[in-house]
C-alpha atoms as a PDB file:
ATOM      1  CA  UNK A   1     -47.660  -1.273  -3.162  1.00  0.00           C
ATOM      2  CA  UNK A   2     -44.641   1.280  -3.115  1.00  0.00           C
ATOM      3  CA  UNK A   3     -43.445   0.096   0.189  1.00  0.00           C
ATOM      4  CA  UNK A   4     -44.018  -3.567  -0.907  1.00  0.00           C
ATOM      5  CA  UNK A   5     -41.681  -2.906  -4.322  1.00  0.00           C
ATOM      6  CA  UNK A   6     -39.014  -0.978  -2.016  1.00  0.00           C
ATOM      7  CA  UNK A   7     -38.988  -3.962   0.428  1.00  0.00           C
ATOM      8  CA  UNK A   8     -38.081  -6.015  -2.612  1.00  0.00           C
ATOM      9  CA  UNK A   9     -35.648  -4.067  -3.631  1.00  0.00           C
ATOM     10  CA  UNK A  10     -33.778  -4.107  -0.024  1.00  0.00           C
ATOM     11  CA  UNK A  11     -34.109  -7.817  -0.087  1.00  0.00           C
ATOM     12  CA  UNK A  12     -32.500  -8.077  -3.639  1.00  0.00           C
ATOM     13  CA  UNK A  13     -29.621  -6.115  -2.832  1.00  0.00           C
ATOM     14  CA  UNK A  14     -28.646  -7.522   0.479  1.00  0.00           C
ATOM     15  CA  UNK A  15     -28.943 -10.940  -1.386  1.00  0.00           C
ATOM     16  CA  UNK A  16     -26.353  -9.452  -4.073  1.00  0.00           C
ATOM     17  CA  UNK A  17     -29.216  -9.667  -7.068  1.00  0.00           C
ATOM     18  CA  UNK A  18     -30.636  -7.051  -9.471  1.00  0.00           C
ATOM     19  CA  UNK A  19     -34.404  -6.464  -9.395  1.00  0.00           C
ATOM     20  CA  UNK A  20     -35.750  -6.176 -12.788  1.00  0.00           C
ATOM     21  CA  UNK A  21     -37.563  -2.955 -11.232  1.00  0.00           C
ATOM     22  CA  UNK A  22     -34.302  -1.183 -10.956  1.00  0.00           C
ATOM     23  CA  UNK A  23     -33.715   1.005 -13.695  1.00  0.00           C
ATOM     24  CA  UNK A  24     -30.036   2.451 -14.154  1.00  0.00           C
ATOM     25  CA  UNK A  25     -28.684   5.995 -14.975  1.00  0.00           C
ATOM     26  CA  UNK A  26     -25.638   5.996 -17.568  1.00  0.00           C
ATOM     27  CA  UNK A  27     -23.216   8.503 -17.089  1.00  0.00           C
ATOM     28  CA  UNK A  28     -21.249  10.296 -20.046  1.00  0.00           C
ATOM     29  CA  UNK A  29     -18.400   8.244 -18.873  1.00  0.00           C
ATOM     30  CA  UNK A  30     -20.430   5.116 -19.056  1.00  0.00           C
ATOM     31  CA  UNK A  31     -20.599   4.261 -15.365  1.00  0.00           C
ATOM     32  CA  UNK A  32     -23.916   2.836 -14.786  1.00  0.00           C
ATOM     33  CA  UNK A  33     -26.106   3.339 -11.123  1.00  0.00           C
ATOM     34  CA  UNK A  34     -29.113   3.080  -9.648  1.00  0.00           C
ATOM     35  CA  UNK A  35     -30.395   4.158  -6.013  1.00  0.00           C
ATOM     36  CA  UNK A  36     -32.110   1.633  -4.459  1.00  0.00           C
ATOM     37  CA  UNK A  37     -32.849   4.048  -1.291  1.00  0.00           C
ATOM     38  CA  UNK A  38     -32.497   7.668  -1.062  1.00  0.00           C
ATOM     39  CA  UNK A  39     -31.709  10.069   2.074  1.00  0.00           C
ATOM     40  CA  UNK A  40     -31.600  13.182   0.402  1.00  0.00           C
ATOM     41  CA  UNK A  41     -31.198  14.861   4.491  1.00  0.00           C
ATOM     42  CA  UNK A  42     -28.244  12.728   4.952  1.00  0.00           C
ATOM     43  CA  UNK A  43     -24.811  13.747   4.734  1.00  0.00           C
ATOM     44  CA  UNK A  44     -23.314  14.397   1.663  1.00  0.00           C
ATOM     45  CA  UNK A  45     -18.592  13.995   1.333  1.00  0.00           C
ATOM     46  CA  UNK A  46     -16.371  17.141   0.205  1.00  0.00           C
ATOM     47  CA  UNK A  47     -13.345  16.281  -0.851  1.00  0.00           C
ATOM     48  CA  UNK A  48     -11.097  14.745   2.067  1.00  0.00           C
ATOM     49  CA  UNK A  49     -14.054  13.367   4.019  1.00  0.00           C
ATOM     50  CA  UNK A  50     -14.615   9.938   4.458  1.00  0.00           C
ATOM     51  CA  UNK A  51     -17.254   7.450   3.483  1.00  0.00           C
ATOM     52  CA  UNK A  52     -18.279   4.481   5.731  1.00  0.00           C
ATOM     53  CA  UNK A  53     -19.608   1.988   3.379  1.00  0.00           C
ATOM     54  CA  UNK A  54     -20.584  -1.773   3.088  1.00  0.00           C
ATOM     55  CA  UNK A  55     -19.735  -2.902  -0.124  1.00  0.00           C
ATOM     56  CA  UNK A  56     -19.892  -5.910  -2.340  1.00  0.00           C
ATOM     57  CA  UNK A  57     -18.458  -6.459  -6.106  1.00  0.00           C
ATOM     58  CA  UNK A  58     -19.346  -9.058  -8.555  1.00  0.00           C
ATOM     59  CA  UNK A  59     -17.737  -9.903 -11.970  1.00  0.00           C
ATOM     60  CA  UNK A  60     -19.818 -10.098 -15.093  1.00  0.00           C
ATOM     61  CA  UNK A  61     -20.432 -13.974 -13.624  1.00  0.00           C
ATOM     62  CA  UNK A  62     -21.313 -13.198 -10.176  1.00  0.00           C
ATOM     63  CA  UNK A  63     -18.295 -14.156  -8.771  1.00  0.00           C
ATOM     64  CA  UNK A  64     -18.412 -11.939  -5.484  1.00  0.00           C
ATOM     65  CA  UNK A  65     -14.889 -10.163  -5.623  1.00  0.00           C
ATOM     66  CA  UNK A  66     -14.640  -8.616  -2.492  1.00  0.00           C
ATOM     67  CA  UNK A  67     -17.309  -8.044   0.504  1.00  0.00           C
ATOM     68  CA  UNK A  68     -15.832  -5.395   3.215  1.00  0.00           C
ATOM     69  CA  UNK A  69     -18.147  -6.751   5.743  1.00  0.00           C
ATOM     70  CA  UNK A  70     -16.037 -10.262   5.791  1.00  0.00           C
ATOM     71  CA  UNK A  71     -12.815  -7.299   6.209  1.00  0.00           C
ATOM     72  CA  UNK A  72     -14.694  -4.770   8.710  1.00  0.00           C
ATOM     73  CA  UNK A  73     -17.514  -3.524  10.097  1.00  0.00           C
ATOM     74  CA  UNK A  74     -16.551  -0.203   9.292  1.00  0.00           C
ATOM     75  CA  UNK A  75     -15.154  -0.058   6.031  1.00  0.00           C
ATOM     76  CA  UNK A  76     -14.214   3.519   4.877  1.00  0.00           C
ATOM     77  CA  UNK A  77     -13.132   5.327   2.005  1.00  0.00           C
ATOM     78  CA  UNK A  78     -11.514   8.873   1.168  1.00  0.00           C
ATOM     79  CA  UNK A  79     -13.663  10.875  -0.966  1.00  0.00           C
ATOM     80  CA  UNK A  80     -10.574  12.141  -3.560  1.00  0.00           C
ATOM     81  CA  UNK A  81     -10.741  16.315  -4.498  1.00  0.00           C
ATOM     82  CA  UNK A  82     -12.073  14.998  -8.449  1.00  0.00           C
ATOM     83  CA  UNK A  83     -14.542  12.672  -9.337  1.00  0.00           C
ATOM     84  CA  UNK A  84     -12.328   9.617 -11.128  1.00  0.00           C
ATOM     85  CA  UNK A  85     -14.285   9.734 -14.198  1.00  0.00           C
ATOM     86  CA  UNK A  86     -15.216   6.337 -15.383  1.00  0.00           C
ATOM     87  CA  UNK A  87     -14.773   4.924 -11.801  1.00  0.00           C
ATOM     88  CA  UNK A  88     -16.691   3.632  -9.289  1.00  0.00           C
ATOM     89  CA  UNK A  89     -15.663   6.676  -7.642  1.00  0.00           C
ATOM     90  CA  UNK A  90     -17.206   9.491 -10.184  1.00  0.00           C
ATOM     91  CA  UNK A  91     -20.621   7.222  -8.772  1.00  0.00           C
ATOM     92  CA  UNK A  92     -20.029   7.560  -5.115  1.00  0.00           C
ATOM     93  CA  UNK A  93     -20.026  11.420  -5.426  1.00  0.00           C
ATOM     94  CA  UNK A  94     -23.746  11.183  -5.569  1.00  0.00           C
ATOM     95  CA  UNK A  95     -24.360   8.875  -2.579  1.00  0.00           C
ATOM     96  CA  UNK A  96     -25.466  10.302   0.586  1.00  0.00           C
ATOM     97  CA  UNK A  97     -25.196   8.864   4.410  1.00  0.00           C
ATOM     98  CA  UNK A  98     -28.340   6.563   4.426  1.00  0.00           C
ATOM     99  CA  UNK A  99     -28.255   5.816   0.493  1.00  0.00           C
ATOM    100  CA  UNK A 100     -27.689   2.683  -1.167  1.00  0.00           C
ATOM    101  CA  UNK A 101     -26.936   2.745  -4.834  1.00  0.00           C
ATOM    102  CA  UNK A 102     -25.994  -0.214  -7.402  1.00  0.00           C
ATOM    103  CA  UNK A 103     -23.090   0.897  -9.397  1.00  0.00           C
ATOM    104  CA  UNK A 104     -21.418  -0.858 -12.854  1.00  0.00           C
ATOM    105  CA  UNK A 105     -18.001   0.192 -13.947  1.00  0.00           C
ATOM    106  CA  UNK A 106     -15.519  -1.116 -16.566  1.00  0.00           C
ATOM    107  CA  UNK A 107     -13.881  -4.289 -14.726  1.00  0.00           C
ATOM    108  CA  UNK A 108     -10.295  -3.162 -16.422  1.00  0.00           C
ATOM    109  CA  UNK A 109     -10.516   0.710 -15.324  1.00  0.00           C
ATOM    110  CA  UNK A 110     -11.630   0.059 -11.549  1.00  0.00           C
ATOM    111  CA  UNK A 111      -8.765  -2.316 -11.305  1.00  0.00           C
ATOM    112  CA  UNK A 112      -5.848  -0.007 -12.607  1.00  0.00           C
ATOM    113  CA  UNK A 113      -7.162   3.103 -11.721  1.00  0.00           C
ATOM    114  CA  UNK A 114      -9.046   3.223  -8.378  1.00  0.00           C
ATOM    115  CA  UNK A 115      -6.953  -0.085  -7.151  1.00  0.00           C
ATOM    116  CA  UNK A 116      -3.812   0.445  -9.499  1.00  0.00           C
ATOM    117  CA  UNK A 117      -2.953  -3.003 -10.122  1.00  0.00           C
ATOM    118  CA  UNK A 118      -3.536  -5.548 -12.930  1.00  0.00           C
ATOM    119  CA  UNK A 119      -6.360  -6.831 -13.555  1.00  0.00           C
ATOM    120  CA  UNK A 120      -7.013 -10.311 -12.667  1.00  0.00           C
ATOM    121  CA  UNK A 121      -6.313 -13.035 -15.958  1.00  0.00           C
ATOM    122  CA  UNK A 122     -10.094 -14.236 -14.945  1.00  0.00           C
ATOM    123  CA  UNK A 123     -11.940 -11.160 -15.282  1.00  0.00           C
ATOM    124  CA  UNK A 124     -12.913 -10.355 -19.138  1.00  0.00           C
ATOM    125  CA  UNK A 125     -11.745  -7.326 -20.757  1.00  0.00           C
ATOM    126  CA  UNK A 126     -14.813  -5.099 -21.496  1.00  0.00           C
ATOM    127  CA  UNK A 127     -16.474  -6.654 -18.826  1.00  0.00           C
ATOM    128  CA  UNK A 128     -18.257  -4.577 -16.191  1.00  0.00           C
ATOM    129  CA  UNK A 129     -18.359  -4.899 -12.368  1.00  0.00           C
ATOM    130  CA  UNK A 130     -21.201  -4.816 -10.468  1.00  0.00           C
ATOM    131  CA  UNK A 131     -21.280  -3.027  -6.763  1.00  0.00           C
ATOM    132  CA  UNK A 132     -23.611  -3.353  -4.158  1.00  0.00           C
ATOM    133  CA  UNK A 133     -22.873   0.106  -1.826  1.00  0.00           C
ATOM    134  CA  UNK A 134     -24.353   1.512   0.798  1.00  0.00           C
ATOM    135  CA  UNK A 135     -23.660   4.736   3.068  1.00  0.00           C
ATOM    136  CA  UNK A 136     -23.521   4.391   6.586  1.00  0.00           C
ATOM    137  CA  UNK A 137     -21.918   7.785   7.079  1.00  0.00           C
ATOM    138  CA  UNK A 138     -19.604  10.440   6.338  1.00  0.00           C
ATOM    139  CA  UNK A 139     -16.640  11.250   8.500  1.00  0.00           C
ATOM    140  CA  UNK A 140     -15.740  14.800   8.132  1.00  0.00           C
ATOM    141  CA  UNK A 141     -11.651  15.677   7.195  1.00  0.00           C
ATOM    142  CA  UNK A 142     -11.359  17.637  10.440  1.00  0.00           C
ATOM    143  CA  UNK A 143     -12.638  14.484  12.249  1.00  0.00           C
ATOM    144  CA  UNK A 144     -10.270  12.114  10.345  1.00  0.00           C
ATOM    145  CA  UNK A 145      -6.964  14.400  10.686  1.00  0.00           C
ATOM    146  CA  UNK A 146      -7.591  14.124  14.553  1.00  0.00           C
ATOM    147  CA  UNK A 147      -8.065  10.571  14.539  1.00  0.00           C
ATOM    148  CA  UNK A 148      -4.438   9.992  12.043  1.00  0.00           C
ATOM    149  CA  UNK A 149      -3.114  12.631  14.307  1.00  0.00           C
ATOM    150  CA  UNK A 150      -3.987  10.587  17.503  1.00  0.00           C
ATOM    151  CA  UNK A 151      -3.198   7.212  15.507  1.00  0.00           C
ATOM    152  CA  UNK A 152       0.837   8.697  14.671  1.00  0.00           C
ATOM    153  CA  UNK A 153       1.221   9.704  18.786  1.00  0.00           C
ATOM    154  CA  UNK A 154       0.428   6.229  19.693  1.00  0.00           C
ATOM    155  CA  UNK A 155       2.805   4.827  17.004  1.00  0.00           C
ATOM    156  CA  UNK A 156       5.553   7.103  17.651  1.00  0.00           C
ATOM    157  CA  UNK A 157       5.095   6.429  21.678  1.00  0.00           C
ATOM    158  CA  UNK A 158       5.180   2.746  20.773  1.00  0.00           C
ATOM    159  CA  UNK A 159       8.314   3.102  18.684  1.00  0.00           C
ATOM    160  CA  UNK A 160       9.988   5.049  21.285  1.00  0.00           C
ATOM    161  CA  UNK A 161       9.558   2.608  24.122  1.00  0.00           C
ATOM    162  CA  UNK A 162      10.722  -0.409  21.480  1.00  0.00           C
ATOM    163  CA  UNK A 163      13.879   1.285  21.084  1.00  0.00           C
ATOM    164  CA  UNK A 164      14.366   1.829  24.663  1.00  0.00           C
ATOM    165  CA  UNK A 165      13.862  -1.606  25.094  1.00  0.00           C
ATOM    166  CA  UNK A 166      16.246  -2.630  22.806  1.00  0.00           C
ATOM    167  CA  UNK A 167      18.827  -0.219  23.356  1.00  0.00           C
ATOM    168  CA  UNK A 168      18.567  -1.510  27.299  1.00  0.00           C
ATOM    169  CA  UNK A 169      18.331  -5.287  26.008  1.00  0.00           C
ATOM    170  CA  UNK A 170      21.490  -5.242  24.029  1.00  0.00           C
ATOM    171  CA  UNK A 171      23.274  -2.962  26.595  1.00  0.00           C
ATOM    172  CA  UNK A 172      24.012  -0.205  24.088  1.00  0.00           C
ATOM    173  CA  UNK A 173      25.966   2.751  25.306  1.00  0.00           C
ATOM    174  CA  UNK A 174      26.205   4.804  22.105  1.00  0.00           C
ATOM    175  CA  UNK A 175      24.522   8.155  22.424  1.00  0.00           C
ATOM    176  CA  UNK A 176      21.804   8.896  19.343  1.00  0.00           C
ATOM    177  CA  UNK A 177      22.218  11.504  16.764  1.00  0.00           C
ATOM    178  CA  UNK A 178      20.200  14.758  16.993  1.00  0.00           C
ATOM    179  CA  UNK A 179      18.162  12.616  14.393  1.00  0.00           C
ATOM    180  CA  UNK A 180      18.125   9.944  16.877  1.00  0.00           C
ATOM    181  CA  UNK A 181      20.286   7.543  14.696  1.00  0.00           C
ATOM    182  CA  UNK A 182      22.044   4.954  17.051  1.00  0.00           C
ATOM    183  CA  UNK A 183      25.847   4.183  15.334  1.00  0.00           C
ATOM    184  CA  UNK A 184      27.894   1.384  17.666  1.00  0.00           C
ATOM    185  CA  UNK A 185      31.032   0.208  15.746  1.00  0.00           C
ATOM    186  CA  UNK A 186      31.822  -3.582  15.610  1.00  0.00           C
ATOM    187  CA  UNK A 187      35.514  -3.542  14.063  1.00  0.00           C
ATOM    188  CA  UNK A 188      37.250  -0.215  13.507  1.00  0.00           C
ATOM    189  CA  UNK A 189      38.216   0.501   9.675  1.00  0.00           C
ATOM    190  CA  UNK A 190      41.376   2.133   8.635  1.00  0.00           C
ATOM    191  CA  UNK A 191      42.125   5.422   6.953  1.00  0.00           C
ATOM    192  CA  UNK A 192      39.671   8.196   6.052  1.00  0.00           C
ATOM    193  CA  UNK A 193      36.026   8.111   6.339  1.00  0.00           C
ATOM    194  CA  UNK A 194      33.706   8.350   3.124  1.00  0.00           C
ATOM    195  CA  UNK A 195      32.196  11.550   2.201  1.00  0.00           C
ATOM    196  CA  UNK A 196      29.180  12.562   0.368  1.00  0.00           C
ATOM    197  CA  UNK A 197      29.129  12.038  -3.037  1.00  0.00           C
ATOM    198  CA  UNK A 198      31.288   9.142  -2.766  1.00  0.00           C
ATOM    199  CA  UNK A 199      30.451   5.898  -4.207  1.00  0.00           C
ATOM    200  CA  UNK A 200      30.001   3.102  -1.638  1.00  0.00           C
ATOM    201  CA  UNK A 201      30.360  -0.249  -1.819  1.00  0.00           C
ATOM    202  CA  UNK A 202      28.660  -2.565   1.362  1.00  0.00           C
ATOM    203  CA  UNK A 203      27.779  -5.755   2.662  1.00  0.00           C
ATOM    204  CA  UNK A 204      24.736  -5.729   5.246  1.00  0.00           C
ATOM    205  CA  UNK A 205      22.015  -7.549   7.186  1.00  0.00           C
ATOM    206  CA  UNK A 206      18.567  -5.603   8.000  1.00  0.00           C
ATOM    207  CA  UNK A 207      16.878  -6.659  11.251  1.00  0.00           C
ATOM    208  CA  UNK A 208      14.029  -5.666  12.892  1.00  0.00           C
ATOM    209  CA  UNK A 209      14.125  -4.500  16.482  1.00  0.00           C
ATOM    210  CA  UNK A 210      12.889  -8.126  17.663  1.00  0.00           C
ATOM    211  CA  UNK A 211      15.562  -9.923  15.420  1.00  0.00           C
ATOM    212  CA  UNK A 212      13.882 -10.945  12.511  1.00  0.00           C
ATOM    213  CA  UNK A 213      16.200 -10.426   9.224  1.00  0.00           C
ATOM    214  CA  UNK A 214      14.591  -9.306   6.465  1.00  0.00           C
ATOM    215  CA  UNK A 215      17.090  -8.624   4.019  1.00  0.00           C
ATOM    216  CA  UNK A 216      20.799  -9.496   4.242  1.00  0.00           C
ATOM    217  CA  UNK A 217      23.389  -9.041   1.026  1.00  0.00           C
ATOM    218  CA  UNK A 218      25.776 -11.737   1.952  1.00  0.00           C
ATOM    219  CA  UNK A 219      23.254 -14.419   1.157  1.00  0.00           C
ATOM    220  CA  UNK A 220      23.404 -13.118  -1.975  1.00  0.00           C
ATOM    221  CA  UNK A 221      27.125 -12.792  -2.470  1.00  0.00           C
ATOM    222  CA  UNK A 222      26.120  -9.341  -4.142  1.00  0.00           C
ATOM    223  CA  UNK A 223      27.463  -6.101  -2.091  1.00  0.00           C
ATOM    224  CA  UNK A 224      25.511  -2.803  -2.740  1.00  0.00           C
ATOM    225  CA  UNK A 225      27.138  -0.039  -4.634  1.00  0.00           C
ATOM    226  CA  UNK A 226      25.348   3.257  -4.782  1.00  0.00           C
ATOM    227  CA  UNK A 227      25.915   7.156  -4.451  1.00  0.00           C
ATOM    228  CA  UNK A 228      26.076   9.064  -1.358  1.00  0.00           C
ATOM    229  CA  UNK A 229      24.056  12.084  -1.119  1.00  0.00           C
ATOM    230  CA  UNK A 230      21.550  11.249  -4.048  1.00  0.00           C
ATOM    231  CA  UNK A 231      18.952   9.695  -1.811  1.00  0.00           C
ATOM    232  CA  UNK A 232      18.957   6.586  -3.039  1.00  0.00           C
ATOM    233  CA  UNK A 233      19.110   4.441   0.546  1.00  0.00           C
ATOM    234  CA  UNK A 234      17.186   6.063   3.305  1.00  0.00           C
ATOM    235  CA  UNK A 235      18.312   8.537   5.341  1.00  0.00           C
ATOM    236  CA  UNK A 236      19.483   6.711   8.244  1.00  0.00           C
ATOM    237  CA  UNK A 237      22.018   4.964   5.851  1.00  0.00           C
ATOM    238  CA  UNK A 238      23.018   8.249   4.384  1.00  0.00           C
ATOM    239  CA  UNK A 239      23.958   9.693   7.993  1.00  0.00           C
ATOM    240  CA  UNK A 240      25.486   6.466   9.084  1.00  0.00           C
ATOM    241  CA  UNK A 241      27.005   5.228   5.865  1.00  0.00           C
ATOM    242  CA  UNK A 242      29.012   8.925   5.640  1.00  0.00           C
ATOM    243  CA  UNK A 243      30.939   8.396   8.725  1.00  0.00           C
ATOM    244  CA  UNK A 244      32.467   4.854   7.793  1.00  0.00           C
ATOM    245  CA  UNK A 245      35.576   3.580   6.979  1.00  0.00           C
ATOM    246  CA  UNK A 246      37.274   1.171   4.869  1.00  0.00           C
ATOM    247  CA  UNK A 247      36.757  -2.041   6.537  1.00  0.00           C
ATOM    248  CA  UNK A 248      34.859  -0.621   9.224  1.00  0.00           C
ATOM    249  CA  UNK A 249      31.989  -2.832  10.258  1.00  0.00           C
ATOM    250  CA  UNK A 250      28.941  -1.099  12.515  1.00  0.00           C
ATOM    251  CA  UNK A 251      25.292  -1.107  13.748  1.00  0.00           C
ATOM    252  CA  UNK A 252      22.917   1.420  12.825  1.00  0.00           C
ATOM    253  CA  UNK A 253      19.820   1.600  14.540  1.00  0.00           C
ATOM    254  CA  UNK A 254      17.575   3.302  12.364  1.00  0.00           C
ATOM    255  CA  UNK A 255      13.964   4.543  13.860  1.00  0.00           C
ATOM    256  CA  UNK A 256      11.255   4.806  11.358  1.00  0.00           C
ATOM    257  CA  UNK A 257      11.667   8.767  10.777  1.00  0.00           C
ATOM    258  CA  UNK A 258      15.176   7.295   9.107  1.00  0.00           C
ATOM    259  CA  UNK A 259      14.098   4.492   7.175  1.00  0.00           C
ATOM    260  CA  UNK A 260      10.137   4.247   5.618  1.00  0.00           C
ATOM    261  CA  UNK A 261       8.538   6.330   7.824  1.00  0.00           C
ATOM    262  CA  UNK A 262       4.749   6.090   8.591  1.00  0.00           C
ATOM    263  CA  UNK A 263       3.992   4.441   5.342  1.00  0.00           C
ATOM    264  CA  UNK A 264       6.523   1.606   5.491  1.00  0.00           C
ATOM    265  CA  UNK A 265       7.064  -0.525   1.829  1.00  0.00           C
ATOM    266  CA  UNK A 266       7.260  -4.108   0.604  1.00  0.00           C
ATOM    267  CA  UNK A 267       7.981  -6.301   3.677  1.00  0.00           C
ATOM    268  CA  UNK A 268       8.236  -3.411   6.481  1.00  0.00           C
ATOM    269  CA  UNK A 269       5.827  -2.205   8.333  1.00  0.00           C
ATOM    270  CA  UNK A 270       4.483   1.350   9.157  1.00  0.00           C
ATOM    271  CA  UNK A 271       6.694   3.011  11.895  1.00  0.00           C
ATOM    272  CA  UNK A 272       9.251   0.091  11.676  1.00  0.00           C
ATOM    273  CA  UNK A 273      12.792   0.663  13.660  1.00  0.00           C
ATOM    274  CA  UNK A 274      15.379  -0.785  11.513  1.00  0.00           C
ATOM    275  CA  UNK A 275      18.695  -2.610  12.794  1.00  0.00           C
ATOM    276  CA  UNK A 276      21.500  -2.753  10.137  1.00  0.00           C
ATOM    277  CA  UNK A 277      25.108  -4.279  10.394  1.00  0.00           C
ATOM    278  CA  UNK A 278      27.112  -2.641   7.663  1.00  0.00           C
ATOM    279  CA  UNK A 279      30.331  -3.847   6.547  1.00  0.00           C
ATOM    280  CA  UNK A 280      32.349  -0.639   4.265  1.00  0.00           C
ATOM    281  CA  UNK A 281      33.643  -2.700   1.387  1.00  0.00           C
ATOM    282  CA  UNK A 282      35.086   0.007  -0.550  1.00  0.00           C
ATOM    283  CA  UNK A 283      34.740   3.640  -1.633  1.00  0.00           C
ATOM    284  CA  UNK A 284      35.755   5.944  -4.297  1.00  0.00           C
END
């Protein structure tokens, strides 16, 4: 008959349901869970490792929120140094590779602190969500560094040969920084360059590598002003910026180690190479 009830119990959670056999554990925090299996020999996450889960979330209507099976088939999360009290995080500290566990968290805490956004207009404050998780393994930090580490080579190779091609493509002769910065100037200014600390004024255009603009300040009639030296543009404007003139219009080709790096931001990419045509308004 045990078997029988845990068969049940596999069925209802596949099928995104609650047995009324299932009895849940409250936390002080007031996150709610229940194991529907147990592997007590299976692996266990330290801080840094990785779980590889399949999870589902419902709102308080059953309104599935998110299934990481339609996303991936190997969905994984970093298991952070503290436990995220109150969040479906402080609940996945108990799980173990092989486990499955029904976990219900405050709808407004999961979404601004483990996702750090808003929380959607249709989901009711004081509402709880409901997650359907289970463990398919744990990936070790040492395991994951080496795989990031192999991921940024291949990036970095691929971001190298994109610039070559470019470089070759629009017959560029300029040599690159020891940052690797590429500089070619399109109409000569007059008078001294800009320094640090100076305040800049600039039209520009951003391009990526293939051509695509992205951003471009004459559209906008609205030059940027800003600071040199106070790292507020990113570095390959600070190098490139620093040697203009008044009136001098160039072409910086910016690798990603100059502009957003391996993260990237709004709109670019991870590892994005960066072509900007800079006009030097003014400077004081």
């Amino acid at each position: 008959m045990k078997g029988f009830w845990r068969y049940i119990l596999i069925i209802c959670f596949l099928a995104g349901c609650t047995d009324p056999e299932v009895v849940f554990e409250t936390l002080p925090s007031g996150v709610q869970y229940a194991f529907v299996e147990r592997n007590e020999d299976g692996a266990y996450a330290n801080a840094g490792d990785a779980w590889v889960l399949d999870v589902k979330y419902y709102s308080d209507t059953d309104s599935l929120l998110f299934d990481s099976r339609s996303v991936t088939t190997k969905f994984t999360m970093e298991c952070p140094a503290h436990s995220m009290i109150g969040c479906v995080e402080e609940a996945l500290h108990l799980i173990h590779s092989g486990d499955s566990m029904i976990i219900k968290v405050d709808a407004e805490r999961f979404f601004s602190v483990s996702r750090g956004i808003e929380m959607p207009d249709f989901i009711k404050r004081g509402s709880l969500l409901t997650f359907y998780v289970r463990c398919n393994g744990v990936v070790p930090q040492s395991t994951l560094e080496q795989q990031f580490g192999e991921y940024i080579s291949k990036m970095m190779a691929n971001e190298k040969m994109l610039i070559s091609n470019y470089i070759e493509r629009e017959q560029i002769a300029a040599v690159p920084s020891p940052t690797g910065l590429y500089k070619i100037i399109l109409k000569p200014g007059t008078g001294k360059q800009t320094a640090e600390n100076k305040t800049v004024t600039v039209h520009y255009v951003g391009m990526f590598v293939e051509g695509t603009e992205f951003d471009n300040s004459y559209k906008r009639n609205k030059p940027l002003t800003f600071r040199l030296g106070k790292d507020l543009v990113i570095p390959g404007w600070e190098e490139g910026i620093a040697t203009m003139k008044k009136g001098e219009k160039a072409r910086l080709v910016c690798p990603s180690n100059l502009a957003y790096g391996p993260e990237g931001t709004k709109g670019i990419p991870p590892f994005s190479t960066l072509v900007f045509d800079i006009e030097m308004i003014d400077f004081k």
